[in-house]
Protein backbone atom coordinates (compact mmCIF):
# COMPACT_ATOMS: atom_id res chain seq x y z
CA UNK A 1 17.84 42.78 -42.08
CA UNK A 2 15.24 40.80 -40.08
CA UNK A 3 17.58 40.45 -37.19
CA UNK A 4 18.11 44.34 -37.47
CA UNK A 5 14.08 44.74 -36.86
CA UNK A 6 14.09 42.40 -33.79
CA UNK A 7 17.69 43.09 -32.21
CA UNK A 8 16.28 46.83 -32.17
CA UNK A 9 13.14 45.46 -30.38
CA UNK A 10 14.86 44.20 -27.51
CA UNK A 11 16.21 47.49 -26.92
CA UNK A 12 12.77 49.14 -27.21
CA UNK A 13 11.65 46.51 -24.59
CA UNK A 14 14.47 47.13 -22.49
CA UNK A 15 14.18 50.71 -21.79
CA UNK A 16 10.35 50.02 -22.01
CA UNK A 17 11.06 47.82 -18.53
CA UNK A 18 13.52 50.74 -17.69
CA UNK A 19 11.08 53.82 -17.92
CA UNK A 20 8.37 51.56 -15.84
CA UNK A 21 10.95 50.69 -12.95
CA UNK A 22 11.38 54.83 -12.65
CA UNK A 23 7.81 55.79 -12.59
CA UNK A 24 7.45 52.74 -9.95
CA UNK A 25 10.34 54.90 -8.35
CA UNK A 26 8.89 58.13 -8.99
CA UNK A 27 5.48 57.08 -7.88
CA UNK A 28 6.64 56.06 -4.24
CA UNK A 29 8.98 59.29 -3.48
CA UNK A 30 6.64 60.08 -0.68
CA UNK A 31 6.20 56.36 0.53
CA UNK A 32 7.41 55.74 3.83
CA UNK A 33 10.82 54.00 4.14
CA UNK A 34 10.57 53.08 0.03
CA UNK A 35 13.71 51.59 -1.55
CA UNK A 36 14.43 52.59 -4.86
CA UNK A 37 15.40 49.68 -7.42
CA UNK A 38 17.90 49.57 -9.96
CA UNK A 39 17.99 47.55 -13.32
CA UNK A 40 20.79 46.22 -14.48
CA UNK A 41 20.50 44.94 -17.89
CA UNK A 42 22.22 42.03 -19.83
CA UNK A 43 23.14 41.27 -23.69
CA UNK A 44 21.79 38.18 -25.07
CA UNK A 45 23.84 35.41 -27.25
CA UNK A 46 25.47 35.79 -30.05
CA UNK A 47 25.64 34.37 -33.42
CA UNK A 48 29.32 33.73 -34.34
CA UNK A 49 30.04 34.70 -37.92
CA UNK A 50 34.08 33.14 -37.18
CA UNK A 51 35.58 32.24 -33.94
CA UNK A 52 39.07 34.42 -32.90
CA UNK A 53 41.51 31.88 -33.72
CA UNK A 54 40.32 30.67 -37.08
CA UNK A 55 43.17 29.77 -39.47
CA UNK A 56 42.55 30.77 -42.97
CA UNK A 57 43.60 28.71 -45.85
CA UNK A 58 47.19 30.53 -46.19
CA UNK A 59 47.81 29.02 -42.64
CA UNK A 60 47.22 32.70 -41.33
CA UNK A 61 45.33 33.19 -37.28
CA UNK A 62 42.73 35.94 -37.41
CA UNK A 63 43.58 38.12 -34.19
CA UNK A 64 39.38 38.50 -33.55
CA UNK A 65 36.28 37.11 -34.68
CA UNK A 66 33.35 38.02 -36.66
CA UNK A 67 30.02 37.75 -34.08
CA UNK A 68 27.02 39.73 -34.08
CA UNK A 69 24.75 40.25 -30.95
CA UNK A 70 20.72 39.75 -30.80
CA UNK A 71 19.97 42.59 -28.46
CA UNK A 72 19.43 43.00 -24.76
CA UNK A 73 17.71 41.72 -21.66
CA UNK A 74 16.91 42.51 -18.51
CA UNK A 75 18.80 40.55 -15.57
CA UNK A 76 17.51 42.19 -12.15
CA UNK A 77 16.23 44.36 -10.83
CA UNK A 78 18.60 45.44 -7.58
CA UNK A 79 16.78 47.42 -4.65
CA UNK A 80 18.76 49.91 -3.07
CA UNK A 81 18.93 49.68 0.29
CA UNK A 82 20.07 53.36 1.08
CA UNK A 83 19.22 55.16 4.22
CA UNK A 84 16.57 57.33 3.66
CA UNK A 85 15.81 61.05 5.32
CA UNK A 86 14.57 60.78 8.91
CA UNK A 87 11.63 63.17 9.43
CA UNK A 88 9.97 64.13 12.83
CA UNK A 89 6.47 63.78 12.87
CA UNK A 90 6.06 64.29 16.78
CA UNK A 91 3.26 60.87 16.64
CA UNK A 92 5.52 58.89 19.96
CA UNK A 93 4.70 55.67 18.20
CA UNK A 94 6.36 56.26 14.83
CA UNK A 95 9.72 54.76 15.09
CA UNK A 96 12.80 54.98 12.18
CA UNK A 97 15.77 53.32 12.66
CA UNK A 98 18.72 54.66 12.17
CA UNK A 99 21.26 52.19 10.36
CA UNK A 100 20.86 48.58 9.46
CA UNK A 101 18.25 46.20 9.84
CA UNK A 102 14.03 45.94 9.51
CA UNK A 103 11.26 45.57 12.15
CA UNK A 104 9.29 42.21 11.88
CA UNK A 105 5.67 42.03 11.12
CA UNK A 106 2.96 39.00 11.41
CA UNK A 107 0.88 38.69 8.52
CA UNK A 108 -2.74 37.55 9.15
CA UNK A 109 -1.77 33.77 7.67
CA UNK A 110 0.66 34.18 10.55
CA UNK A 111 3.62 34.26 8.38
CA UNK A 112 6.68 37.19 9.21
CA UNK A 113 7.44 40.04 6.91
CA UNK A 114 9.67 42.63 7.56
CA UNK A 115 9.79 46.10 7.28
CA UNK A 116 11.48 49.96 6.94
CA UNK A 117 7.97 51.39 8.08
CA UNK A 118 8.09 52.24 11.24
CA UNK A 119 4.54 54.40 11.10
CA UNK A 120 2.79 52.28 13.88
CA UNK A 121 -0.89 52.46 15.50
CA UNK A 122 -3.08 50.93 18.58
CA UNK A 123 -5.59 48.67 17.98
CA UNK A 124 -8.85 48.25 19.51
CA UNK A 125 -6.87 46.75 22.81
CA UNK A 126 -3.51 48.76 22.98
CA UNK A 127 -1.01 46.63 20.70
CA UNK A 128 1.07 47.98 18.41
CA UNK A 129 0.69 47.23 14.51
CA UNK A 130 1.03 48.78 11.00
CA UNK A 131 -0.78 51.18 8.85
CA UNK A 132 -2.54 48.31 7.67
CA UNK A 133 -3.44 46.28 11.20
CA UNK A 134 -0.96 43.79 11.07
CA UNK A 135 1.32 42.75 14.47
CA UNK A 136 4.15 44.39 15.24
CA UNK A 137 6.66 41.54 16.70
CA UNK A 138 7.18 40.84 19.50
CA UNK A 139 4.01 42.22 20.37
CA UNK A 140 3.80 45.31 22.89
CA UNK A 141 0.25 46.40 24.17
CA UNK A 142 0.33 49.93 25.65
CA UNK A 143 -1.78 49.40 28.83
CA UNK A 144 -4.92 51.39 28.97
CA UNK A 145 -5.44 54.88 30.60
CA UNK A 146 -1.49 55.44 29.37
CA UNK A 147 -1.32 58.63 27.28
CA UNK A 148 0.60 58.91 24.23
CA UNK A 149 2.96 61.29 25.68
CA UNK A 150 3.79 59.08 28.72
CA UNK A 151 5.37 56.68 26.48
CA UNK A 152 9.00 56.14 25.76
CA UNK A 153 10.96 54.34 22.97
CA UNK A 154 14.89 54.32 23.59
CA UNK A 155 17.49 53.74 20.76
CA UNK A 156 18.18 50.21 22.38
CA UNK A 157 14.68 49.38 21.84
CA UNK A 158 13.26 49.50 25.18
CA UNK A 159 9.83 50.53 25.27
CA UNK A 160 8.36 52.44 28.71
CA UNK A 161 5.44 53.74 30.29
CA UNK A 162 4.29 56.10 32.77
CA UNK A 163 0.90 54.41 34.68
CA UNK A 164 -1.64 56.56 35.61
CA UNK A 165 -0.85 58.09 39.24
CA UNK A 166 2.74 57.48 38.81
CA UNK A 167 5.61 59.43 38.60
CA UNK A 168 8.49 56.54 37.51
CA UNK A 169 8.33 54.77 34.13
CA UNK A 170 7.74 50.86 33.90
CA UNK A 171 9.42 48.67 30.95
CA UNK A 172 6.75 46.98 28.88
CA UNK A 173 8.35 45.57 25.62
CA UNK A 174 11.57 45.27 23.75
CA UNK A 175 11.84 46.11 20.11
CA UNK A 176 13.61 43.38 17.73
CA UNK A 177 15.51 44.54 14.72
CA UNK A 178 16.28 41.82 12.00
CA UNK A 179 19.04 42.29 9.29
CA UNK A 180 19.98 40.13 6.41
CA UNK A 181 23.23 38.77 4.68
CA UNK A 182 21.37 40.51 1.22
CA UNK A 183 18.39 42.54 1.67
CA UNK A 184 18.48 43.13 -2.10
CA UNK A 185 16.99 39.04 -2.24
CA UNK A 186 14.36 40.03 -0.35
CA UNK A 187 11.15 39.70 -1.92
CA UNK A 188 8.88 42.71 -2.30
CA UNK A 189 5.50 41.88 -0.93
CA UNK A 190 3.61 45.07 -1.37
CA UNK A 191 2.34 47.54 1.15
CA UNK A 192 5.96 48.26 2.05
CA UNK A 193 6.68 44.51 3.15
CA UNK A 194 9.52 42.54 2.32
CA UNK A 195 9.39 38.45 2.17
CA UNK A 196 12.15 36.71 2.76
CA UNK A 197 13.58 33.80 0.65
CA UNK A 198 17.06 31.94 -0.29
CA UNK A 199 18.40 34.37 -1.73
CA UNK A 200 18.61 36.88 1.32
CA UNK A 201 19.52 34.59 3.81
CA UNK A 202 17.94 33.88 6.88
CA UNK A 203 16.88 36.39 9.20
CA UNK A 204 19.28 37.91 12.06
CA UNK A 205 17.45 39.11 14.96
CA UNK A 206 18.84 41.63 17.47
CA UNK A 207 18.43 44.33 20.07
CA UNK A 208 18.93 47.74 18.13
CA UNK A 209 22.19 48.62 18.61
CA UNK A 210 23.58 45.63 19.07
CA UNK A 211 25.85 43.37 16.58
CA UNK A 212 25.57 45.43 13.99
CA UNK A 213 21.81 46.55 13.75
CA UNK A 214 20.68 49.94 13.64
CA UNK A 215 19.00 52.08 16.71
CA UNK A 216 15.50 53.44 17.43
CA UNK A 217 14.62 57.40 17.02
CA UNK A 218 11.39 57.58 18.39
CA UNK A 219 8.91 60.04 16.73
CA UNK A 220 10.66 60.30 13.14
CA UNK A 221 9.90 58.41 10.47
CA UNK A 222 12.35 56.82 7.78
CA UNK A 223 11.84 58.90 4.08
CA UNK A 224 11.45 57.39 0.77
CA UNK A 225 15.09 57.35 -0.75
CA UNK A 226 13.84 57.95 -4.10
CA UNK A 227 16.39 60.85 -5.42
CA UNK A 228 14.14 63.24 -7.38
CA UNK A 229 16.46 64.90 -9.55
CA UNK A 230 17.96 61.19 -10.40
CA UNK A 231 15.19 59.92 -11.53
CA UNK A 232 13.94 62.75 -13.76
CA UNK A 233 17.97 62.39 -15.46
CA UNK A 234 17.00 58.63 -15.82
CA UNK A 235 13.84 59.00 -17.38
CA UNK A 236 15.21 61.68 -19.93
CA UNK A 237 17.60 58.97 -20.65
CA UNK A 238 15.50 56.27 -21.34
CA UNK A 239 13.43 58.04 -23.99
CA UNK A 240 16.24 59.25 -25.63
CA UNK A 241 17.32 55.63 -26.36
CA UNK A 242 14.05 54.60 -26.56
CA UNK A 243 14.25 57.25 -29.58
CA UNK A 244 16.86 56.10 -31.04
CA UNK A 245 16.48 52.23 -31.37
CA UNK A 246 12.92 53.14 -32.74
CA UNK A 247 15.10 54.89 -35.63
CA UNK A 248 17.31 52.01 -36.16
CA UNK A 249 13.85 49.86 -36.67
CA UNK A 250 12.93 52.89 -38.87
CA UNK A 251 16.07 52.59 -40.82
CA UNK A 252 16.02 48.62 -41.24
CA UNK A 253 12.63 49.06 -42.35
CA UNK A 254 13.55 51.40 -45.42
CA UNK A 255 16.29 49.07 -46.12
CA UNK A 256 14.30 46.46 -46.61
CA UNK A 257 11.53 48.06 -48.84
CA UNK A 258 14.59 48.71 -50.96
CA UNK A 259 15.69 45.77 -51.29
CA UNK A 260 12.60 44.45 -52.29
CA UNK A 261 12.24 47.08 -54.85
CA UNK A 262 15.32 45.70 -56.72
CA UNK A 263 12.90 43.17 -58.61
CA UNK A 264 11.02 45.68 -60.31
């Protein structure tokens, strides 16, 4: 009866861990190129009563065994690396890219993390970064006295400008895209930055459009991919079973008490 109490635990922890990886979910739906994750769940060992196979003393096989399991874990958690919604936001330095890969972004240690957000800024001297200040790489510095309108991104990732006084428009950067054998091994680093690691591979760099890796769309933005009405089915879900392995504690719990009633 004991191993009814904390078998049914598991599964109260489980979809615990499940409910909190769909508000994570739920919280970002309006987070610029967010990937949703996925849990995939587990069982855990189990405690063989009889192995299938077993001869019994008339010289008989049983056709199955006798086993009973201990509950359930979590074994990932998978992020979903679906395309979101492009939106236009008319800003000529916010950049989505349509298809596969990331942008690349230097961290203030100087380390590289990578990147669906494509909502970039000028800093104090005309370069490029993130939301947050770091670099966009390779850097590009929009020379001064250019307006914001004067500058042009192209799906292959060339990036031109119209001087002051001129009429014709003068390449100053190239965008880099980076892909990955699996993106899911990235790691998530916060502030919607990816790490890389062993798991994903190393990193693939590119010209947009080329060998696989996705193009530019200048003034859009990539959407969270966070499906709404998914989410809300998943939650109802979870606290429905959440419900229902709380009753089978419930239930083990009553059978107990009468069980230890049988003394009296």
């Amino acid at each position: 009866m004991i191993r009814c109490l904390t078998t049914a635990a598991t599964g109260m922890q489980a979809q615990q861990f499940y409910m909190e990886n769909i508000s994570n979910n739920l919280s970002n739906l309006q987070t610029t190129g967010f990937k949703r994750t996925k849990v995939e769940f587990q069982d855990l060992m189990y405690q063989a009563v009889r192995e299938p196979g077993v001869r019994n003393f008339e010289g008989g096989m049983a056709p199955s065994g006798i086993e009973v399991g201990l509950g359930v874990k979590p074994s990932s958690t998978q992020r979903i690396f679906e395309q979101g919604a492009p939106q236009r936001t008319e800003n000529p330095y916010d950049v989505a890219i349509e298809g596969d890969g990331m942008f690349q972004i230097m961290l203030p240690d100087g380390s590289v993390a990578y990147t669906r957000d494509g909502t970039f800024k000028l800093s104090s001297d005309g370069t490029m970064v993130t939301s947050s200040g770091f670099f966009l790489l390779p850097q590009i510095t929009i020379p001064e006295g250019v307006a914001a309108n004067d500058v042009t991104i192209t799906p292959d990732g060339r990036i031109s400008v119209v001087m002051p006084g001129e009429t014709l428009s003068t390449d100053i950067g190239q965008f880099e895209i980076v892909r990955f054998v699996n993106p899911s091994g990235l790691r998530s680093l916060g502030g919607n930055l990816f790490g890389a690691t062993d798991a994903s591979g190393a990193p693939i760099v590119s010209s947009p459009g080329e060998d696989g890796a996705g193009s530019l769309m200048q003034r859009y933005v990539e959407a969270s991919n966070v499906n709404l009405v998914d989410e809300m089915v998943n939650m109802i879900s979870a606290q429905r079973a959440y419900e229902i392995v709380s009753k089978a504690i419930q239930a083990g719990e009553e059978m107990l008490q009468i069980a230890n009633n049988l003394k009296r």
